[in-house]
Protein backbone atom coordinates (compact mmCIF):
# COMPACT_ATOMS: atom_id res chain seq x y z
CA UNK A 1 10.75 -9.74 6.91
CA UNK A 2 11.98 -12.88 8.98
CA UNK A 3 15.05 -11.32 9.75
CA UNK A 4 13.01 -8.76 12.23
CA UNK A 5 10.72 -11.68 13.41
CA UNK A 6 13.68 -13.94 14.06
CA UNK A 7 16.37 -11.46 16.16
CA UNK A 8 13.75 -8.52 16.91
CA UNK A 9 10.62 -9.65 17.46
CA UNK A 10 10.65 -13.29 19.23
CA UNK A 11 13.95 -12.05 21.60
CA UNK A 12 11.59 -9.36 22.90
CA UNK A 13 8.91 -12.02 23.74
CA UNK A 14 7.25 -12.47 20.80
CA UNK A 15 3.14 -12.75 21.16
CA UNK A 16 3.95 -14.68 24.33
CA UNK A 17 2.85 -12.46 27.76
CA UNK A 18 0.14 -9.63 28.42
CA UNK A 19 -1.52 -7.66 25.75
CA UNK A 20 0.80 -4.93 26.48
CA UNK A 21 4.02 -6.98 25.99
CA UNK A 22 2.25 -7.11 22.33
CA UNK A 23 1.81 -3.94 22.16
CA UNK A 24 5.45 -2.99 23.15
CA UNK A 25 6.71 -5.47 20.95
CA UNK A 26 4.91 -4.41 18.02
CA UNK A 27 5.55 -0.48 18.79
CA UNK A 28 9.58 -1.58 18.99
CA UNK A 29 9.32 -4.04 15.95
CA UNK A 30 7.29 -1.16 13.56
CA UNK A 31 10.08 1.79 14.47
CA UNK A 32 12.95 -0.12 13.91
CA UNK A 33 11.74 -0.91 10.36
CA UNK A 34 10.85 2.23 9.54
CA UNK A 35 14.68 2.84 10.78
CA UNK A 36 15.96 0.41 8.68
CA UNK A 37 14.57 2.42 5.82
CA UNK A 38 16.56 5.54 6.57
CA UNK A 39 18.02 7.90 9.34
CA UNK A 40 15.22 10.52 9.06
CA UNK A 41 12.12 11.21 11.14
CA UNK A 42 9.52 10.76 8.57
CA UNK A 43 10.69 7.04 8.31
CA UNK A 44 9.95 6.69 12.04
CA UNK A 45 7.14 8.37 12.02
CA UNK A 46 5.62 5.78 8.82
CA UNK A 47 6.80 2.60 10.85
CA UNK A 48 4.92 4.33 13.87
CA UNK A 49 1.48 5.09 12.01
CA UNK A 50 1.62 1.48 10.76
CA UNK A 51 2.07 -0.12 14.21
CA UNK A 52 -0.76 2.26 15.56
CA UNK A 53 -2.34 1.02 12.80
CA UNK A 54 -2.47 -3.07 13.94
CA UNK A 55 -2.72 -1.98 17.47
CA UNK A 56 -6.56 -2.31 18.01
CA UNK A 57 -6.20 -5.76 16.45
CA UNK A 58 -3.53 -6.61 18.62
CA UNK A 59 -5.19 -5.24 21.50
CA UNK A 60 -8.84 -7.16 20.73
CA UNK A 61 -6.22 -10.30 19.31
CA UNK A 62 -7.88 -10.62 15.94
CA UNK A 63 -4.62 -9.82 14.22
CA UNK A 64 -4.36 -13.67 13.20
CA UNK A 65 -7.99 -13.95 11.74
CA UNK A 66 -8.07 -12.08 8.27
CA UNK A 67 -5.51 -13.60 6.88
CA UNK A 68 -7.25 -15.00 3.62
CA UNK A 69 -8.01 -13.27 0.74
CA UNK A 70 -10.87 -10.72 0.84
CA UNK A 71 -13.55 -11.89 -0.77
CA UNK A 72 -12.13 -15.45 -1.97
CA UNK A 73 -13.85 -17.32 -4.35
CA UNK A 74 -16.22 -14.38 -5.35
CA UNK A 75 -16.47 -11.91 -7.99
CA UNK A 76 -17.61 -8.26 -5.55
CA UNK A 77 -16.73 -7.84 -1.96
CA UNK A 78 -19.70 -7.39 0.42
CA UNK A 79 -19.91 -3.77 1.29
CA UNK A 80 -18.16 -4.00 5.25
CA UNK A 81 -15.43 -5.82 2.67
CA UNK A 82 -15.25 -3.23 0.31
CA UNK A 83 -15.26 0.22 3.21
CA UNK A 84 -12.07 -2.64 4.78
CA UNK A 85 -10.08 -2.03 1.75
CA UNK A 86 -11.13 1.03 1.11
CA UNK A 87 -9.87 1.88 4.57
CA UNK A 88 -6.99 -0.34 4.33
CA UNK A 89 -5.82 1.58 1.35
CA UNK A 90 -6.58 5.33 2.62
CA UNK A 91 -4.53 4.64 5.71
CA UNK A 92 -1.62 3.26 3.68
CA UNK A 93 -1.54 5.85 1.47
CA UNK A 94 -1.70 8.42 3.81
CA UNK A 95 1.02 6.80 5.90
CA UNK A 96 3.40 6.87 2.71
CA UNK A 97 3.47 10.75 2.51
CA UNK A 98 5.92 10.48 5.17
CA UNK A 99 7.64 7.43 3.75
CA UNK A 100 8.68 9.60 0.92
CA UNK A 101 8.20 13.23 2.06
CA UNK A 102 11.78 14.85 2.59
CA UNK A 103 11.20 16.08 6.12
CA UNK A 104 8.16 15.72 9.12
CA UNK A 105 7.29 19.55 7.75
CA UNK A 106 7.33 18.41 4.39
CA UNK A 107 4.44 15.77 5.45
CA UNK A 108 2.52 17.82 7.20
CA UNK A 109 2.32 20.59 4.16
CA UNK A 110 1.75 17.89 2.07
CA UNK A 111 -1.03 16.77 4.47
CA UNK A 112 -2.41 20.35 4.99
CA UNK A 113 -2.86 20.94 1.01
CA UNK A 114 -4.82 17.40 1.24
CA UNK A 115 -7.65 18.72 3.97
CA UNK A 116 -7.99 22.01 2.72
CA UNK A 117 -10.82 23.56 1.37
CA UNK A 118 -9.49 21.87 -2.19
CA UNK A 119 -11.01 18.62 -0.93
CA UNK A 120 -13.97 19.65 -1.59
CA UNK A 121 -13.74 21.05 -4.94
CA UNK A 122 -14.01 19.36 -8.37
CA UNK A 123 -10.88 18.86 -9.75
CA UNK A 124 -9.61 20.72 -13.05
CA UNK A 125 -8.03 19.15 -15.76
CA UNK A 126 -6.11 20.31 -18.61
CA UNK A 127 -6.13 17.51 -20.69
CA UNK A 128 -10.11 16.43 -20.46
CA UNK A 129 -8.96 13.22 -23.19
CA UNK A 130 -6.45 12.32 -20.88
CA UNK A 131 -8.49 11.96 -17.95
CA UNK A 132 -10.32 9.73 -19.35
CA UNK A 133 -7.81 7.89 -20.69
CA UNK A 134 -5.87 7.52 -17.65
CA UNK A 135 -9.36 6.94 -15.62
CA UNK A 136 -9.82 3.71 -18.14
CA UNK A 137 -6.40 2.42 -17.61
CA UNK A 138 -6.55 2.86 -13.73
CA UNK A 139 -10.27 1.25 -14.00
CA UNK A 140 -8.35 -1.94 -16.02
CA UNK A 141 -5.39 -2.41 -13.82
CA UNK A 142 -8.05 -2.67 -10.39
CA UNK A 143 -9.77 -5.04 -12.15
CA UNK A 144 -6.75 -7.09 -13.23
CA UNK A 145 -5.50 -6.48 -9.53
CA UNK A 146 -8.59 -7.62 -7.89
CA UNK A 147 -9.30 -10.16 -10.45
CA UNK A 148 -5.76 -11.47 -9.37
CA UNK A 149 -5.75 -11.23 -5.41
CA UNK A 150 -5.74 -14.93 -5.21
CA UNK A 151 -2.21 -15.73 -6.79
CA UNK A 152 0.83 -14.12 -5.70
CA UNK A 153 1.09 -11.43 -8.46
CA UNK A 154 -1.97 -10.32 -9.81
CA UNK A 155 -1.22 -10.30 -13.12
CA UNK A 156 0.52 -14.12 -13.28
CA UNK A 157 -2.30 -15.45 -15.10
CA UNK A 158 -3.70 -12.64 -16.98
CA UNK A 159 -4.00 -13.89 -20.48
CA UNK A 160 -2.26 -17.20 -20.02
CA UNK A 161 -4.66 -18.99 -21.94
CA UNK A 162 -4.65 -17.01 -24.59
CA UNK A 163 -3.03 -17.22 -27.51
CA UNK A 164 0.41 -16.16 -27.86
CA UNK A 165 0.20 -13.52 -30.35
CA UNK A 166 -2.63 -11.82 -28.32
CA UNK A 167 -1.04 -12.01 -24.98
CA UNK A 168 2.27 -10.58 -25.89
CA UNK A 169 0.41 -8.15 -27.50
CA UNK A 170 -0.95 -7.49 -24.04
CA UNK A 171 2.83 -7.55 -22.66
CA UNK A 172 3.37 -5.15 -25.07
CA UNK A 173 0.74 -2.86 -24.59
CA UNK A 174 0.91 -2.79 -20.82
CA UNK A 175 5.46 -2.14 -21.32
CA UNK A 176 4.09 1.17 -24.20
CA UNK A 177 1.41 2.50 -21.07
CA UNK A 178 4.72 2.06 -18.49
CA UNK A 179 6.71 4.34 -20.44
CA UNK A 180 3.94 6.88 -21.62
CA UNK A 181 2.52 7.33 -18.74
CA UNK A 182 5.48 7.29 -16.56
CA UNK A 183 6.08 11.14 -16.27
CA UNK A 184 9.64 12.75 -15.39
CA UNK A 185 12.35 10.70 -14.92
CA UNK A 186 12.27 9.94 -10.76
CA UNK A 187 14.93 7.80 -8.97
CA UNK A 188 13.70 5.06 -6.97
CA UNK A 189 13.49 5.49 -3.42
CA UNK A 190 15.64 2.64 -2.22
CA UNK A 191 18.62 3.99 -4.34
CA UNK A 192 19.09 6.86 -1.83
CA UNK A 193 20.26 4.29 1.19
């Protein structure tokens, strides 16, 4: 947010200075917002994996040249575009489990079930139909997503040139799959703080 640029980030120096200024800076700036989410560890410990995250961009300064959009203008990534995101998105995600875990040993339990001998295993399902299912929807919504990356929400456009009756149709399909899908009732994270 600016609010951590303008009276975090730039008082502490900013970019200007060594490579390791940058590196403090970015260490300090990354903790403190994972702070600002809460008063527990695993918070830290998310705003820490994402600054160790940027750090060998920081440290090689190619942090400003990816800023496009992967892929722009063309319809399949290159494959070093597509192991980025998929890379991108593994780290992420594996960052969040202590974003919403309860407790650091939380996390790692969580983490330990994830690498165990499981990993390896082909999953089970109960509900073969609904596998599927769900595997179809999840297939449309990437493509809608990556189909999308170029305007500020994905789906802004989707079906804007259609007719009206068949796009809120769409609206109206994609609201049904929100609340059949959606599984027990959870509270949203930011209403704990």
């Amino acid at each position: 947010s600016t609010w951590f640029r303008d009276y975090l980030y730039i008082p502490l120096g900013g970019s200007r200075g060594g490579t390791w200024l940058k590196v403090r800076n970015t260490f300090i700036l990354f903790v403190v917002s994972g702070f600002w989410h809460g008063a527990n560890w695993t918070f830290i410990a998310w705003g820490f994996l994402n600054a160790l995250y940027i750090m060998p961009s920081i440290i090689l300064s190619t942090n400003r040249k990816n800023l496009d959009v992967v892929a722009k203008g063309k319809y399949f990534p290159s494959v070093k575009e597509f192991l980025q995101i998929g890379l991108t998105f593994s780290l992420i995600v594996f960052a969040w489990i202590f974003f919403r875990a309860d407790s650091i040993e939380h996390a790692f339990s969580y983490i330990s079930g994830i690498f165990s001998s499981s990993l390896f295993e082909i999953p089970h399902f109960q509900g073969i139909r609904m596998a599927v299912l769900l595997g179809f929807i999840i297939a449309g919504f990437m493509i809608v997503e990556w189909n999308g990356r170029e305007g500020q929400f994905a789906i802004a456009n989707l079906g804007s040139s259609w007719k009206r009756k068949y796009r809120w149709s769409l609206y109206f399909a994609i609201i049904t799959m929100l609340f059949i899908f959606s599984g027990k009732e959870q509270q949203f994270i930011y209403f704990q703080f």
